[in-house]
Protein backbone atom coordinates (compact mmCIF):
# COMPACT_ATOMS: atom_id res chain seq x y z
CA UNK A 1 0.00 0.00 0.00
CA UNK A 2 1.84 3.33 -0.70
CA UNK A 3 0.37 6.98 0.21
CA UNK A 4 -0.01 9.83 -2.23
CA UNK A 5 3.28 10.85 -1.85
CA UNK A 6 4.81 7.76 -2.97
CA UNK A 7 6.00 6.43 0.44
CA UNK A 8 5.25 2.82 1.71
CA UNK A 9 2.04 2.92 3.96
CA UNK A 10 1.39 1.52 7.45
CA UNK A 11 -2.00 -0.28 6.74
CA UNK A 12 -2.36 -3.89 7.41
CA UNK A 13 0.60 -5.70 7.50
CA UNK A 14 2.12 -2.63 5.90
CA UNK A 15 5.67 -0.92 6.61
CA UNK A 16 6.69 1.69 8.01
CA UNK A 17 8.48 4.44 5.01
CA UNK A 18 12.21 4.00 4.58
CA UNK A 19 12.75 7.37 5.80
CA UNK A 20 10.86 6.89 8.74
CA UNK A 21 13.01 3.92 9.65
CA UNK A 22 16.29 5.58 9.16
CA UNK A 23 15.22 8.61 11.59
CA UNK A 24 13.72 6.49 14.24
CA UNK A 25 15.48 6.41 17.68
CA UNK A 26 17.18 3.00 17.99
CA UNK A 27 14.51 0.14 18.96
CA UNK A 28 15.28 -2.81 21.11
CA UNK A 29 13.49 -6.38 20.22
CA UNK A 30 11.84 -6.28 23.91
CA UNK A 31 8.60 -3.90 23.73
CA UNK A 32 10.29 -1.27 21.01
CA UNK A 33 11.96 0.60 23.90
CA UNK A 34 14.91 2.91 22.89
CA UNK A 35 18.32 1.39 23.30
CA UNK A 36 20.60 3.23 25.22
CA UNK A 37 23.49 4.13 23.26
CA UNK A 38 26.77 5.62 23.73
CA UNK A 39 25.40 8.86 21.91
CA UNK A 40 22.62 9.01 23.83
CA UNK A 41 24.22 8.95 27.32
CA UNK A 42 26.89 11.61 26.15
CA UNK A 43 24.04 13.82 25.39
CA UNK A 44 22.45 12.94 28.59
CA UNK A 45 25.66 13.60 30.55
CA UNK A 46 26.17 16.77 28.89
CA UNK A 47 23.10 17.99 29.57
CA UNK A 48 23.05 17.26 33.39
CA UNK A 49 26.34 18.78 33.60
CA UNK A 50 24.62 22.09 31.57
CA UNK A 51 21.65 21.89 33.89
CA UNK A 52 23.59 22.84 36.96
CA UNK A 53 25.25 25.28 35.03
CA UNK A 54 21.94 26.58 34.55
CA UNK A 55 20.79 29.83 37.18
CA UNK A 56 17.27 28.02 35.82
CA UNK A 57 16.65 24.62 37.01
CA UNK A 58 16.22 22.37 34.15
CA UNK A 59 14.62 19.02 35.08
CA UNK A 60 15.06 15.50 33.93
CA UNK A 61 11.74 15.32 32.17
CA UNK A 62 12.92 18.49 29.68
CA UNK A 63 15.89 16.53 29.05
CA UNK A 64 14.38 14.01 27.99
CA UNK A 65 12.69 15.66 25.52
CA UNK A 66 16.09 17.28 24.10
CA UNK A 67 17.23 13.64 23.66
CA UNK A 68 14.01 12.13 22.11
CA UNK A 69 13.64 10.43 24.98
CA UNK A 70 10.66 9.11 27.40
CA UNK A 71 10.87 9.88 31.00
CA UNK A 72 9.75 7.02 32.19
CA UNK A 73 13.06 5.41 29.76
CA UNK A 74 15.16 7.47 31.74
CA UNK A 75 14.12 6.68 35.32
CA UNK A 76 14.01 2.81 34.35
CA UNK A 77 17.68 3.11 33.07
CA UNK A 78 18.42 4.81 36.22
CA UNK A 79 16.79 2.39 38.49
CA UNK A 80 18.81 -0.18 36.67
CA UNK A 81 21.50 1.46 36.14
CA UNK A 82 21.72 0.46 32.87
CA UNK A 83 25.33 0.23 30.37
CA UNK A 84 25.35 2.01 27.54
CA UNK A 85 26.21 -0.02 24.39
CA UNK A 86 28.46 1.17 21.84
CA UNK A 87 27.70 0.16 17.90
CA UNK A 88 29.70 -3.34 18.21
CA UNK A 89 26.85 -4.01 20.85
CA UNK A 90 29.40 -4.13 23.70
CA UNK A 91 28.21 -2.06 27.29
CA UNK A 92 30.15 0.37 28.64
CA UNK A 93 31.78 0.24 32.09
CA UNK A 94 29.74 3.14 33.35
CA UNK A 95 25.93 2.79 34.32
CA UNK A 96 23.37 5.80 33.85
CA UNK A 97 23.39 6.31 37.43
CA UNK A 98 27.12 6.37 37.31
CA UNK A 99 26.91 8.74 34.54
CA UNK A 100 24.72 11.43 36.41
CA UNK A 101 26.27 11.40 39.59
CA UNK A 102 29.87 12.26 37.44
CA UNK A 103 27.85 14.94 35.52
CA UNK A 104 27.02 16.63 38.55
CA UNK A 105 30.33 15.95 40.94
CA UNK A 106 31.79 17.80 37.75
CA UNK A 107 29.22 20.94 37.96
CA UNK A 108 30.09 21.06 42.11
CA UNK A 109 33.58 21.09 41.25
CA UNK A 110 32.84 23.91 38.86
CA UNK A 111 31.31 25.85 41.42
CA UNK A 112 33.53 24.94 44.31
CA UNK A 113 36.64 26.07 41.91
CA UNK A 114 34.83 29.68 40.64
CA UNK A 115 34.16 30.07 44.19
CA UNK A 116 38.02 29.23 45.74
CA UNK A 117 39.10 32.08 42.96
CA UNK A 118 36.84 34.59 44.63
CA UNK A 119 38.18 33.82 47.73
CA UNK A 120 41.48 33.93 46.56
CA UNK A 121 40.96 36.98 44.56
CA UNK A 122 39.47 38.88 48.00
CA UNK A 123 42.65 38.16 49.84
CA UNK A 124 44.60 39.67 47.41
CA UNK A 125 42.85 42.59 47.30
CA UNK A 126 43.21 42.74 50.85
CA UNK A 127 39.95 41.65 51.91
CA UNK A 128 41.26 39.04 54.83
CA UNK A 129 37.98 38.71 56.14
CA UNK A 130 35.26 37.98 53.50
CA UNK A 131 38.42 35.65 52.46
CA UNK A 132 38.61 33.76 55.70
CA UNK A 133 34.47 33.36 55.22
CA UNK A 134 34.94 31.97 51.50
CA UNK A 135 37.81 29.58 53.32
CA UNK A 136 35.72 28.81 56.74
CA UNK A 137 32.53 28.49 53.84
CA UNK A 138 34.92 26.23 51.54
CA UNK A 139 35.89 23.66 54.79
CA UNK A 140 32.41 23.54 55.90
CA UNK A 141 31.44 22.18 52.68
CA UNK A 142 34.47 19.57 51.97
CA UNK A 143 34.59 18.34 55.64
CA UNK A 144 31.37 18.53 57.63
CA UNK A 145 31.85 16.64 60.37
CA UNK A 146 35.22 18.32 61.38
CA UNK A 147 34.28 21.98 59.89
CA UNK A 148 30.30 22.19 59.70
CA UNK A 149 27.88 23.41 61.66
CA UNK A 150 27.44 19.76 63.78
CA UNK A 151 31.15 19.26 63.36
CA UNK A 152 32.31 16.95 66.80
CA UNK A 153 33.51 19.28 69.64
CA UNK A 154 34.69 16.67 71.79
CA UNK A 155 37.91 15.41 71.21
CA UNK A 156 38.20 11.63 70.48
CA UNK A 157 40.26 10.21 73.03
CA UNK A 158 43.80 9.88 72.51
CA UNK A 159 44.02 13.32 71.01
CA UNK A 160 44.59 15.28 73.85
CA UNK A 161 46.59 14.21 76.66
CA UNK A 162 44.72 14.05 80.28
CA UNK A 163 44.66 16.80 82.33
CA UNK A 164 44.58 16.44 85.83
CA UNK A 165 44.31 19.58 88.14
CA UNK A 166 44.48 20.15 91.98
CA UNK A 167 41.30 21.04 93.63
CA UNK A 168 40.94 21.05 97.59
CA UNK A 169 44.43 18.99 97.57
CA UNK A 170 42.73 16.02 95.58
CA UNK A 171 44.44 15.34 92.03
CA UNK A 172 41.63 14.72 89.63
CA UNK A 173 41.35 14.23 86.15
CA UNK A 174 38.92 17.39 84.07
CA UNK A 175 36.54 14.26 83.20
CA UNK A 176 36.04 13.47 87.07
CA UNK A 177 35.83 17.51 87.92
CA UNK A 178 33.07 17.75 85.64
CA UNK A 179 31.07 14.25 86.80
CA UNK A 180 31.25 16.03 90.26
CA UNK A 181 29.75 19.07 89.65
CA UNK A 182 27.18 17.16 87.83
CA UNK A 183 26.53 15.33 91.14
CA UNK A 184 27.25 19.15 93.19
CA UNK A 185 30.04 17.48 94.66
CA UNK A 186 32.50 19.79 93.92
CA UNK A 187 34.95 22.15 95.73
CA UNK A 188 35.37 26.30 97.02
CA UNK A 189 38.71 26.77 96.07
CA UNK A 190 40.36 27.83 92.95
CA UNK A 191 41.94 24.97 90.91
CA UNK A 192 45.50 24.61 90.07
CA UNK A 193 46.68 23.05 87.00
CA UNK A 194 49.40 20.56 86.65
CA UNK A 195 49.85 18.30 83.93
């Protein structure tokens, strides 16, 4: 059956037109799902890397549709974390999820360098404090439990020697001090330190 324009029609049994073949996303034989090809995940990572570039937040479902893509493709290669294949048929080392979470490690890294240059940049103009912010800021970020906001106070033990200190001619350690003023067990006079 052919259409008036010549091409090959899709009645019964019919085919699809050459040219409609050739610019068809790659099928798979299960359920004619799109394969995930090497091309397609370098656009994908390319675009997640652009995203976070973005100052405008572009999600995963408009990314999909730069790519020709479903979303519901995307999240099942996700979920899967699915290999691309290259055109010899043989999967890549890399997974999707893989893929994303490089995409984006490379867009923090962006960020975190633009933002080391600023703080750079203030201290040579002089600007010690906004540049000891940017550097307090910069730890914070890299090594939250030792720099953030919930970072440990204590010390672990071991890395601070024991301190023991006089008090009403008893030799006690700061540990056992503090467990007796918990209990209001402790002394009048002023403490001397030894250590």
């Amino acid at each position: 059956m052919t259409n008036s324009d010549g091409t090959a029609g899709a009645g019964k049994g019919g085919r699809r037109a050459r040219s409609e073949r050739e610019t068809a996303p790659e099928k798979s034989k299960r359920g004619g799902r799109t394969t995930l090809t090497q091309e397609i995940a370098q656009k994908l990572q390319n675009l997640w890397f652009l995203a976070g570039q973005n100052e405008v937040a572009i999600t995963d479902e408009e990314i999909c549709s730069q790519v020709d893509i479903s979303f519901g493709q995307l999240r099942g290669w996700l979920q899967r974390n699915t290999k691309p294949v290259d055109k010899d048929g043989k999967k890549g080392h890399l997974g999707m999820r893989d893929i994303r979470t490089r995409a984006r490690a490379r867009t923090k890294f962006q960020y975190l360098q633009g933002i080391l240059q600023e703080v750079r940049a203030a201290s040579a103009d002089g600007d010690h404090r906004t540049a000891m912010d940017g550097y307090e800021w910069l730890l914070a970020k890299q090594f939250p439990k030792s720099y953030g906001p919930n970072a440990e106070t204590e010390p672990e033990k071991g890395d601070v020697p024991e301190v023991t200190i006089t008090l009403d001619g008893q030799q006690k350690s700061f540990a056992e001090i503090c467990r007796d003023m918990e209990k209001g067990q402790h002394g009048a006079g002023p403490p001397s330190e030894t250590a």
